[in-house]
C-alpha atoms as a PDB file:
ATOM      1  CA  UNK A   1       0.000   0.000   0.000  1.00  0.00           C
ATOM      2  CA  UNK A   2       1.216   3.429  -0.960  1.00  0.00           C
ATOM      3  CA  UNK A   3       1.993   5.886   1.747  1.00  0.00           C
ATOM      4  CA  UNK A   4      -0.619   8.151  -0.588  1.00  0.00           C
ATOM      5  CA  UNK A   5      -2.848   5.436   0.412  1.00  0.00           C
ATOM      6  CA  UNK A   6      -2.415   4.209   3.629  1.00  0.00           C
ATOM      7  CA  UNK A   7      -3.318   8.411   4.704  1.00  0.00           C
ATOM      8  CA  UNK A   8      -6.777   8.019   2.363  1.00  0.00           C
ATOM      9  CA  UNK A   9      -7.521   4.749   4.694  1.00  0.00           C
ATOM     10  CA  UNK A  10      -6.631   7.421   8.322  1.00  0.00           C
ATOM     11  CA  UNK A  11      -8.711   9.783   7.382  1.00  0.00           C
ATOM     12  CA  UNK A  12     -11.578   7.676   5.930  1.00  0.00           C
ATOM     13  CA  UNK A  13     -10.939   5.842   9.305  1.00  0.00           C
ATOM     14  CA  UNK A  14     -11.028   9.381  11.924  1.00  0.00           C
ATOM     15  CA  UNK A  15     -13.965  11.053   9.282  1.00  0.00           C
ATOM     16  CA  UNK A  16     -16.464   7.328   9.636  1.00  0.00           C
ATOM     17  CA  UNK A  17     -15.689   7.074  13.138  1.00  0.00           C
ATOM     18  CA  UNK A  18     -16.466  11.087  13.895  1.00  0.00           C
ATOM     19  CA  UNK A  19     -19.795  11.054  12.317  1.00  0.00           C
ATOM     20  CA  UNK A  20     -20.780   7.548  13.897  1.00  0.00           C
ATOM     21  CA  UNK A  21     -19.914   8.861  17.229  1.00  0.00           C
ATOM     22  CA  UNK A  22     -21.405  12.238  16.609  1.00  0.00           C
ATOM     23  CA  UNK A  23     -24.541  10.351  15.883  1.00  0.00           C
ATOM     24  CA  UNK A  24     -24.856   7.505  18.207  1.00  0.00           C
ATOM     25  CA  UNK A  25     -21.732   8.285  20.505  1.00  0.00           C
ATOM     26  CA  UNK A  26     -18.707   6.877  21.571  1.00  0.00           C
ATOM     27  CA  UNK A  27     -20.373   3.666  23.490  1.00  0.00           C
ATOM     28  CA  UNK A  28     -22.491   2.796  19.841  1.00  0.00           C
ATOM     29  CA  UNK A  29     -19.660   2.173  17.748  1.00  0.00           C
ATOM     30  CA  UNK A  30     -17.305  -0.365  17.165  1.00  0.00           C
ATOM     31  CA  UNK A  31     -13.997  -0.840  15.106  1.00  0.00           C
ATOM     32  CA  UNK A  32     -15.919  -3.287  12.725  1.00  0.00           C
ATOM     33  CA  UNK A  33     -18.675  -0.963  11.732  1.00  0.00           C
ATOM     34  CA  UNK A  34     -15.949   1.509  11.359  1.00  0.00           C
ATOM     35  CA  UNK A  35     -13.888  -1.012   9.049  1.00  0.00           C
ATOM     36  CA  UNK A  36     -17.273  -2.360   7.160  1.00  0.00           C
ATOM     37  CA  UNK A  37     -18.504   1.604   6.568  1.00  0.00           C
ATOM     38  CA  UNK A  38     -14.693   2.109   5.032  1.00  0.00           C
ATOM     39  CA  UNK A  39     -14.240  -0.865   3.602  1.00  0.00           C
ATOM     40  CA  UNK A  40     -11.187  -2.274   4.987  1.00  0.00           C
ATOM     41  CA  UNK A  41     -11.021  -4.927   7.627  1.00  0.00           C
ATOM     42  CA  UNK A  42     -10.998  -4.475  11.429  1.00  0.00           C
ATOM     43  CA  UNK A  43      -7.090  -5.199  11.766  1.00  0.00           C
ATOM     44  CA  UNK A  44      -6.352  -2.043   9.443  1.00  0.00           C
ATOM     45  CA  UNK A  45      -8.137   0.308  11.865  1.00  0.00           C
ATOM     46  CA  UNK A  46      -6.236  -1.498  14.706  1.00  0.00           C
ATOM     47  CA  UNK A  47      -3.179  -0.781  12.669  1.00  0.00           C
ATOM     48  CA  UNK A  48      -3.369   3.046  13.140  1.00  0.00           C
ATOM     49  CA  UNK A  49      -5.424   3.054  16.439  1.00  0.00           C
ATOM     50  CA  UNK A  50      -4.004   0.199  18.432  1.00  0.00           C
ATOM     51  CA  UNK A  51      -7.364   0.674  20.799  1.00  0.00           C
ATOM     52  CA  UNK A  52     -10.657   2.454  20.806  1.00  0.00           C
ATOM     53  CA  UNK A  53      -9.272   4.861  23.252  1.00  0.00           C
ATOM     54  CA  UNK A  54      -6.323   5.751  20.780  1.00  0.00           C
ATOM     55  CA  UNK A  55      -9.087   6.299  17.687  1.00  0.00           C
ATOM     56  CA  UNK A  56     -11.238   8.460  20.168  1.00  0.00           C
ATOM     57  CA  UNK A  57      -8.601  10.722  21.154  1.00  0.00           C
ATOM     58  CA  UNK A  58      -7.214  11.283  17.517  1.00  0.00           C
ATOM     59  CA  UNK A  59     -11.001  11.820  16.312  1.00  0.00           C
ATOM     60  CA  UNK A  60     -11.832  14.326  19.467  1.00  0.00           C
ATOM     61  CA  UNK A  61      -8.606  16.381  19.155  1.00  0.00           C
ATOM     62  CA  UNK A  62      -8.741  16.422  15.642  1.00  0.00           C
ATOM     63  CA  UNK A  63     -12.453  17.903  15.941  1.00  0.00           C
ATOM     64  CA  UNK A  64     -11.113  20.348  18.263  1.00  0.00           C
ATOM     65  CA  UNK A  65      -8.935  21.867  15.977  1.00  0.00           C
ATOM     66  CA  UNK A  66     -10.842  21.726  13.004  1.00  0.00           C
ATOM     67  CA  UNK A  67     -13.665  23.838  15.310  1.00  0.00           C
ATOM     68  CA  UNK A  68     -11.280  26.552  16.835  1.00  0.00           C
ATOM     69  CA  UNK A  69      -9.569  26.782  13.191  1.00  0.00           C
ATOM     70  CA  UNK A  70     -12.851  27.706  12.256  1.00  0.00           C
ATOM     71  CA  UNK A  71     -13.307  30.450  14.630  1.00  0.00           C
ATOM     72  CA  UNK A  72     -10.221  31.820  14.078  1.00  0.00           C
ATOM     73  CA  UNK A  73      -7.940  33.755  16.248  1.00  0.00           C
ATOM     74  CA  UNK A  74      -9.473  35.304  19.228  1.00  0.00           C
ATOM     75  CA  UNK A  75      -8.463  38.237  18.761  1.00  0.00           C
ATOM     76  CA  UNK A  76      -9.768  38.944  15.189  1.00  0.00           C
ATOM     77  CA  UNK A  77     -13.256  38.167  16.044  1.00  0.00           C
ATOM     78  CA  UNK A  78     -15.764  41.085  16.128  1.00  0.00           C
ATOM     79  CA  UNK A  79     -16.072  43.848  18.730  1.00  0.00           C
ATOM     80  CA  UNK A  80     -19.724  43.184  18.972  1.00  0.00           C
ATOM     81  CA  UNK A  81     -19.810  40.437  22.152  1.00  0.00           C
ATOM     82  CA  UNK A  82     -23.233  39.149  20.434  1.00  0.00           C
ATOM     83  CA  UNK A  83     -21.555  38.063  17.602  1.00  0.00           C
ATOM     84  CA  UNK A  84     -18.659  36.707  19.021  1.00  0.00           C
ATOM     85  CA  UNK A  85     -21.729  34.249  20.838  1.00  0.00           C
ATOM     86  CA  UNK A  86     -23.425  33.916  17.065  1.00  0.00           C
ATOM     87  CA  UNK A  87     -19.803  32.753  15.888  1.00  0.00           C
ATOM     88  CA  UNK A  88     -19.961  29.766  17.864  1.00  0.00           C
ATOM     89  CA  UNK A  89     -23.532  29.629  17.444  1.00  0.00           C
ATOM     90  CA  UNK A  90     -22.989  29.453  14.333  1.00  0.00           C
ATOM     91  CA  UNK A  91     -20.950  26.051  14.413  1.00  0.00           C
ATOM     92  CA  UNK A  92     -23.751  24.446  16.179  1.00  0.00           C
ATOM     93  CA  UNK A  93     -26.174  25.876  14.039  1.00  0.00           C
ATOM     94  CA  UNK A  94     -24.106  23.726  10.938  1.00  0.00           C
ATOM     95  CA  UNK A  95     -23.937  20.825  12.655  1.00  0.00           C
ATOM     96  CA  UNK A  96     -27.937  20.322  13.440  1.00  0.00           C
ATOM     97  CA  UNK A  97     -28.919  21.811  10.629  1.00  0.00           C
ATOM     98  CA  UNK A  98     -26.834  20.601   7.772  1.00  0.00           C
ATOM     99  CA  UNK A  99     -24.553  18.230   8.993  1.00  0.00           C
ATOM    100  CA  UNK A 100     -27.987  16.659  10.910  1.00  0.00           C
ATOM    101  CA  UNK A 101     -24.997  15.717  13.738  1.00  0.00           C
ATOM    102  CA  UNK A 102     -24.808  16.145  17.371  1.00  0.00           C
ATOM    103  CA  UNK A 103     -21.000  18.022  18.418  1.00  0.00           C
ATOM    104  CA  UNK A 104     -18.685  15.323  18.523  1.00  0.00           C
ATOM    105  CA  UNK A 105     -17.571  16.668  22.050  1.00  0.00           C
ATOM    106  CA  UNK A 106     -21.135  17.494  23.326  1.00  0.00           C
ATOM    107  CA  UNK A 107     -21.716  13.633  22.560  1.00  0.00           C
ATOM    108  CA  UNK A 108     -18.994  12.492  24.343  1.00  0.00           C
ATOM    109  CA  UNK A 109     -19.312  15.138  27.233  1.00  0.00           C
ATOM    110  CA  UNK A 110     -22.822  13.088  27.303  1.00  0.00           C
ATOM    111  CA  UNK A 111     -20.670   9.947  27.935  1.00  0.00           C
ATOM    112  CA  UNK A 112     -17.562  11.415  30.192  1.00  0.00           C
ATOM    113  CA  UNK A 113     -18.012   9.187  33.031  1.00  0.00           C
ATOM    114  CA  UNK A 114     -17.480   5.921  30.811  1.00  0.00           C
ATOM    115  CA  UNK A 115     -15.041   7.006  28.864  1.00  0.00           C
ATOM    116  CA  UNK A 116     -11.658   6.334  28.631  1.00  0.00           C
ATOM    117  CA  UNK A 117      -9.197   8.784  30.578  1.00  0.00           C
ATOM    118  CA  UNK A 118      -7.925   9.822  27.571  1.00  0.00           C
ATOM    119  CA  UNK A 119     -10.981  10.672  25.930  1.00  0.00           C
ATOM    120  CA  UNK A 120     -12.580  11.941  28.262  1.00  0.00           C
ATOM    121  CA  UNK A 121      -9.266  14.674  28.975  1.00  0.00           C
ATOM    122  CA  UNK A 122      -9.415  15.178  25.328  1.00  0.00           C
ATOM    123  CA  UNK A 123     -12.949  16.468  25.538  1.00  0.00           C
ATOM    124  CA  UNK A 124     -12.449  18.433  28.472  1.00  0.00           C
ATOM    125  CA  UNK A 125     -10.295  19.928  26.129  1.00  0.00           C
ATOM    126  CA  UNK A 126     -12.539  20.679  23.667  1.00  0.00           C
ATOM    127  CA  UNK A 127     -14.748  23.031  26.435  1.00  0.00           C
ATOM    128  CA  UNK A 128     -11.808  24.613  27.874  1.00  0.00           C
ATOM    129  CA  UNK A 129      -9.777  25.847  24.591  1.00  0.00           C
ATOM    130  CA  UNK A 130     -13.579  26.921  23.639  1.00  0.00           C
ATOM    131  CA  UNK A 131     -14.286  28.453  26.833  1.00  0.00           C
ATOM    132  CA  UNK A 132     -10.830  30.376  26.333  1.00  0.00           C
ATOM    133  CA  UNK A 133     -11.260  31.397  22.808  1.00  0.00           C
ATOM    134  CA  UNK A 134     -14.580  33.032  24.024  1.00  0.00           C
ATOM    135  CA  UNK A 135     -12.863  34.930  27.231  1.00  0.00           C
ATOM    136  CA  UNK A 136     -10.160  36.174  25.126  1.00  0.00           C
ATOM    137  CA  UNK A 137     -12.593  37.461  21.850  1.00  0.00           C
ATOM    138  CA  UNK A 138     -15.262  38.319  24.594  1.00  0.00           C
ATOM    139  CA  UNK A 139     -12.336  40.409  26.256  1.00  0.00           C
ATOM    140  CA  UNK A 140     -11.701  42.500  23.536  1.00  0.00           C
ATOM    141  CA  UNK A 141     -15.275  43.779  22.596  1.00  0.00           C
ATOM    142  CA  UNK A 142     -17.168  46.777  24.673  1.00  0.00           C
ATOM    143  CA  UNK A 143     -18.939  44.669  26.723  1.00  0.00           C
ATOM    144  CA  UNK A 144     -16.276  42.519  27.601  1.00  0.00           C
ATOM    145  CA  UNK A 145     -13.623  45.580  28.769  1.00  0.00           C
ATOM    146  CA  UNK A 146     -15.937  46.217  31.306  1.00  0.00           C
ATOM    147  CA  UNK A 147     -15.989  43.102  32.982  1.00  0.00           C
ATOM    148  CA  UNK A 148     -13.983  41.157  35.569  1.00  0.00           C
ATOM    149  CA  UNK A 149     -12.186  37.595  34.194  1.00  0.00           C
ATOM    150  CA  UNK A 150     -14.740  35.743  36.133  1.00  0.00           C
ATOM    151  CA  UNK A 151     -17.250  37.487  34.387  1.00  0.00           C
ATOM    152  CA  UNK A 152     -15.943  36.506  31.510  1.00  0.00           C
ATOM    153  CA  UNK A 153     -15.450  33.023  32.012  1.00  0.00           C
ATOM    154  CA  UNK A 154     -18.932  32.662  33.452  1.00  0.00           C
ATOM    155  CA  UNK A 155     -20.264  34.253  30.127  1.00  0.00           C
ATOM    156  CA  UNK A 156     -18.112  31.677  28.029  1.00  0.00           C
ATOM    157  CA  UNK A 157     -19.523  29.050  30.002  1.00  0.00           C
ATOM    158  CA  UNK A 158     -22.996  29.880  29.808  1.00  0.00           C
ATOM    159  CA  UNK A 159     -22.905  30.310  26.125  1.00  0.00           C
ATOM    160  CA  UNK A 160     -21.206  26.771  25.463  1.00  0.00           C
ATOM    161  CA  UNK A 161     -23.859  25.103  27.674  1.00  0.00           C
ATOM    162  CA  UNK A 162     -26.677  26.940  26.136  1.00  0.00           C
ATOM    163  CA  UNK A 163     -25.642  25.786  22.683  1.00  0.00           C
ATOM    164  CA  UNK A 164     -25.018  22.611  23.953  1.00  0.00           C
ATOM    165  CA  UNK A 165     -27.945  22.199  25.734  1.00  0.00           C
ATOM    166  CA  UNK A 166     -29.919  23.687  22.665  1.00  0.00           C
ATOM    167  CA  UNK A 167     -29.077  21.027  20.341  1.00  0.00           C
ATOM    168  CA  UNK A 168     -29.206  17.940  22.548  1.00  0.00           C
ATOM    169  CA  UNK A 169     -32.931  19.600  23.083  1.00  0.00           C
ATOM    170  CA  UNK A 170     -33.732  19.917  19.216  1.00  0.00           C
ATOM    171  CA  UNK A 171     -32.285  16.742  18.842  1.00  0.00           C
ATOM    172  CA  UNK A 172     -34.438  15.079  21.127  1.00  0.00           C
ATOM    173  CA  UNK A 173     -37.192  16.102  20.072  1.00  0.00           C
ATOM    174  CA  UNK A 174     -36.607  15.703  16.485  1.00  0.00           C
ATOM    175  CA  UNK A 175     -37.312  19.723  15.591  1.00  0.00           C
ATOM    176  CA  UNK A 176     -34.001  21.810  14.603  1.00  0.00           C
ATOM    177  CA  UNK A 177     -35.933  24.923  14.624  1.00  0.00           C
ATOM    178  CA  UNK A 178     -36.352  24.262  18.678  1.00  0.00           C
ATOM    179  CA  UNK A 179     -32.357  25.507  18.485  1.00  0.00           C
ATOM    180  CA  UNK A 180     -33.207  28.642  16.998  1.00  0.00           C
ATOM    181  CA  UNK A 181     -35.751  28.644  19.754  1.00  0.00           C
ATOM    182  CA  UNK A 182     -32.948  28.321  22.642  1.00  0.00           C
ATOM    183  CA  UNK A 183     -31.751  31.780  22.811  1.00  0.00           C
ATOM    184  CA  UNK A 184     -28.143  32.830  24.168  1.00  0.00           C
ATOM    185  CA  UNK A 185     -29.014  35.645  26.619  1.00  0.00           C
ATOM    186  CA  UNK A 186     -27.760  38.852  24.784  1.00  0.00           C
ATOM    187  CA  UNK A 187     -24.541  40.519  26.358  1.00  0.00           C
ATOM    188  CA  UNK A 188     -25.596  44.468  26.995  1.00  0.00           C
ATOM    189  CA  UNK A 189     -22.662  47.142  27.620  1.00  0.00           C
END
């Protein structure tokens, strides 16, 4: 197999098992659904991700990155502090509505407690390099200048469990518009 190849066959691999897990979480899939959805046997995902554990924390950090890539740097993002909250609003907003996925870390937040260590650090991850993009871009705008670094964080917080919240609600009930329903409380100067 071609080096060319054998990278086609990772990220088939970390892209099948992201949207299985985003869809029926870490705990509903297995390496041989992964294998059978890419086509390879179970042995060749074993060969890159020696355990589930391994494949989870490649898939979550990768996720990660891909999301705050997204965002972009902190300190670029608007002055407005609303839409520095629609910005990551916005993300969720994709997922439900287009991507008809859950967050890959919301799922697994879901699922912390029987997770792997490594997993579940990796998605702790996830929420704290989100909760810090949002203090530092929140920090910057006219609303944020005027507040204290607890303030902050609290805000940051808030806003990743309201989105989170939002879409395991509209999920659950089987109505994306209940998301748009879910509103972030509006940050006033």
């Amino acid at each position: 197999m071609s080096r060319k190849s054998a990278q086609n066959y990772e990220v088939k691999i970390l892209d099948t098992a992201e949207t299985m897990i985003r869809s029926r979480g870490y705990n509903g899939v297995s390496f041989r659904e992964i294998a059978d959805a890419v086509g390879v046997k179970s042995s060749s995902v074993h060969y890159y991700y020696p355990t589930k554990g391994a494949l989870g924390v490649a898939v979550a950090r990768r996720y990660t990155e891909n999301f705050l890539k997204t965002l972009g740097n902190p300190e670029d993002a608007s002055n407005d502090a609303n839409e520095v909250l629609e910005k990551v609003r916005e993300l969720a907003r994709y997922s439900l509505k287009q991507e008809k996925l859950m967050c890959l870390c919301g799922m697994l937040g879901a699922e912390v407690a029987d997770l792997p260590s490594e997993v579940a650090d990796q998605t702790r991850s996830f929420f704290l390099l989100n909760s810090d993009w949002l203090v530092t871009a929140l920090s910057r705008t006219d609303w944020g200048r005027a507040q204290t670094e607890k303030t902050l964080r609290k805000a940051a917080l808030k806003a990743l469990s309201t989105m989170e919240g939002a879409l395991i609600v509209a999920r659950s009930l089987g109505d994306p518009e209940i998301f748009e329903e879910i509103e972030m409380d509006e940050l006033r100067a």
